[in-house]
C-alpha atoms as a PDB file:
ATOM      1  CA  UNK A   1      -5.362 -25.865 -28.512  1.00  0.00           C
ATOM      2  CA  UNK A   2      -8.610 -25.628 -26.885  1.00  0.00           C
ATOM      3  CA  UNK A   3     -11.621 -28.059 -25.981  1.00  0.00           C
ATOM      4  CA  UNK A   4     -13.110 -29.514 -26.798  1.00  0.00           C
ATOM      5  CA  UNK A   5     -11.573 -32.810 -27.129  1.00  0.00           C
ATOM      6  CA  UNK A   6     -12.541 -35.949 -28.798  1.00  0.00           C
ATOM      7  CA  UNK A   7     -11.182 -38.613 -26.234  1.00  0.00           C
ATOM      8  CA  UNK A   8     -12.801 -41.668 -27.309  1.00  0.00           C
ATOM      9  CA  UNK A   9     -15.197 -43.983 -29.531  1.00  0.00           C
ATOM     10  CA  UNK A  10     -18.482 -45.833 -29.016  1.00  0.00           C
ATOM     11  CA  UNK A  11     -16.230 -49.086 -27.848  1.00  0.00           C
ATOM     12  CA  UNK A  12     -13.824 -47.129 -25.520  1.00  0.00           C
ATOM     13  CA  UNK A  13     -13.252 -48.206 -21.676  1.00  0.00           C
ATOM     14  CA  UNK A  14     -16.215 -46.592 -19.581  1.00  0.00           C
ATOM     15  CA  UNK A  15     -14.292 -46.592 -16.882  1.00  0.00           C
ATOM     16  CA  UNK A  16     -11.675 -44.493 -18.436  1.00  0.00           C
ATOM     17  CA  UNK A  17     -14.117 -41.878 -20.311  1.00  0.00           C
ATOM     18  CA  UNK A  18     -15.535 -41.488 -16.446  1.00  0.00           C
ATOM     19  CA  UNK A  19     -12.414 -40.643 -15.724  1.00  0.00           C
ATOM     20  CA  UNK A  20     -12.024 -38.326 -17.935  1.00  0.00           C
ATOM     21  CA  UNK A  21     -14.873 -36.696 -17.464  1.00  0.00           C
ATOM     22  CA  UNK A  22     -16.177 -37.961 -21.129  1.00  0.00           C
ATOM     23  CA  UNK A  23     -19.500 -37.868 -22.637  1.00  0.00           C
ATOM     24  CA  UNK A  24     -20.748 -40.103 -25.473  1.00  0.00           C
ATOM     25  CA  UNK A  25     -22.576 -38.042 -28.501  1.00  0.00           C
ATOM     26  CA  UNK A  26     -23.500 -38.277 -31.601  1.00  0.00           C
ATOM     27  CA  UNK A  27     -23.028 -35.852 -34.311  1.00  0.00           C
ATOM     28  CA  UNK A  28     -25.966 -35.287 -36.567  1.00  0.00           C
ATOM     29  CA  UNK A  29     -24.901 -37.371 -40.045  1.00  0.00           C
ATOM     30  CA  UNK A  30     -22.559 -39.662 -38.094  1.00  0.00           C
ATOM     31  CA  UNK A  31     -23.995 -43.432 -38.150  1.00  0.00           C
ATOM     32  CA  UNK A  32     -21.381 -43.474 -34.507  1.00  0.00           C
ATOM     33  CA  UNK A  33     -21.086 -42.117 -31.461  1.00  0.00           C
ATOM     34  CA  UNK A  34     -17.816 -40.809 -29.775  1.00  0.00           C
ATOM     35  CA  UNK A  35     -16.820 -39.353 -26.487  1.00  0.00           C
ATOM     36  CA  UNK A  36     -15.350 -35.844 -25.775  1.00  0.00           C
ATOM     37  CA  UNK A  37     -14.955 -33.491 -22.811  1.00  0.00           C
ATOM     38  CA  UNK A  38     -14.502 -29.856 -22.558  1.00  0.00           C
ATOM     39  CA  UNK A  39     -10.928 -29.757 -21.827  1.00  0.00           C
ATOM     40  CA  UNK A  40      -8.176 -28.438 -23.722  1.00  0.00           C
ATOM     41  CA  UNK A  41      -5.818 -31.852 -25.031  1.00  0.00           C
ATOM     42  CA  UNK A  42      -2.783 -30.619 -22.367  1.00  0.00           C
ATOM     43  CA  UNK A  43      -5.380 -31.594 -19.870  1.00  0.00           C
ATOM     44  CA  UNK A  44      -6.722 -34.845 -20.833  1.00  0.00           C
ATOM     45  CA  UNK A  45      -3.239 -35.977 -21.659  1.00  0.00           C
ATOM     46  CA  UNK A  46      -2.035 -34.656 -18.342  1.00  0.00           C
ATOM     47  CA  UNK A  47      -4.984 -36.752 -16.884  1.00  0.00           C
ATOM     48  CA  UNK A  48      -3.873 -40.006 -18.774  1.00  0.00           C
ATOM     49  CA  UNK A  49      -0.128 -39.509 -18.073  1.00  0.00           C
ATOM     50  CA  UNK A  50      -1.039 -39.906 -14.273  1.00  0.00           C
ATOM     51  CA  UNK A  51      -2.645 -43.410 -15.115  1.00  0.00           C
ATOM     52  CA  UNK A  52       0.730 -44.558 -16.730  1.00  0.00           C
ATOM     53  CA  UNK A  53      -0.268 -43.619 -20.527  1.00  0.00           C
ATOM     54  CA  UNK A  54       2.679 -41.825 -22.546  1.00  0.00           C
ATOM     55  CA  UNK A  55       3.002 -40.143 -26.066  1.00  0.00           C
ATOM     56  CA  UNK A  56       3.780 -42.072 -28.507  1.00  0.00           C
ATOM     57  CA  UNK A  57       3.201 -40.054 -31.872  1.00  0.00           C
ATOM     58  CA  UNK A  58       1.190 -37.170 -32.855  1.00  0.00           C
ATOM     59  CA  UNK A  59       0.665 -35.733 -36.508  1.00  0.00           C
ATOM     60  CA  UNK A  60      -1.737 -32.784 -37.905  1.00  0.00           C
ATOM     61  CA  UNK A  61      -4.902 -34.126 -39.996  1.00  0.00           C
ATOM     62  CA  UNK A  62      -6.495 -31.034 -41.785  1.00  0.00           C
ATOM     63  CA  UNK A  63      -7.134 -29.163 -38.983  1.00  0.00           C
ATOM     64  CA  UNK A  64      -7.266 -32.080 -36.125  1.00  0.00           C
ATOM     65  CA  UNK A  65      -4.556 -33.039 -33.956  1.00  0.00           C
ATOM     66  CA  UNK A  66      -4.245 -36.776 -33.368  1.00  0.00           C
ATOM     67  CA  UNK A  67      -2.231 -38.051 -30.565  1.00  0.00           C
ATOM     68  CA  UNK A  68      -1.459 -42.093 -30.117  1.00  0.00           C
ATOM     69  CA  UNK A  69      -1.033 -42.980 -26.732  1.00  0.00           C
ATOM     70  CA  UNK A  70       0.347 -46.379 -25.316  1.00  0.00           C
ATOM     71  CA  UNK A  71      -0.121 -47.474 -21.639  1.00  0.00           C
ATOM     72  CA  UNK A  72       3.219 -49.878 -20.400  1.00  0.00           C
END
């Protein structure tokens, strides 16, 4: 897969979208904002691996891939 990548919502960790190199957005017609970056998923999750976060599941919605991540 490509970028961009949808790392995050309006409540998630500011210090972990800076370190991911996240920006907050809103789409037009969405009452939310959420955080992405321009890379491609391998590298965010490489990014979060190094900070102790693994894989825990990942599943296909549509044509969105959804990974759920747990830190130890």
């Amino acid at each position: 897969e490509a970028g961009p990548t949808m790392v995050g919502d309006e409540d998630s960790d500011p210090n972990l979208m800076d370190f991911l190199g996240a920006r907050k957005r809103n789409m037009l017609g969405n009452n939310f904002c959420e955080y992405y970056v321009n890379d491609a998923p391998r590298v965010v999750l490489d990014k979060l691996e190094k900070l102790g976060y693994r894989v825990v599941s990942m599943t296909g919605v549509g044509q969105t891939l959804v990974w759920c991540l747990h830190r130890e």
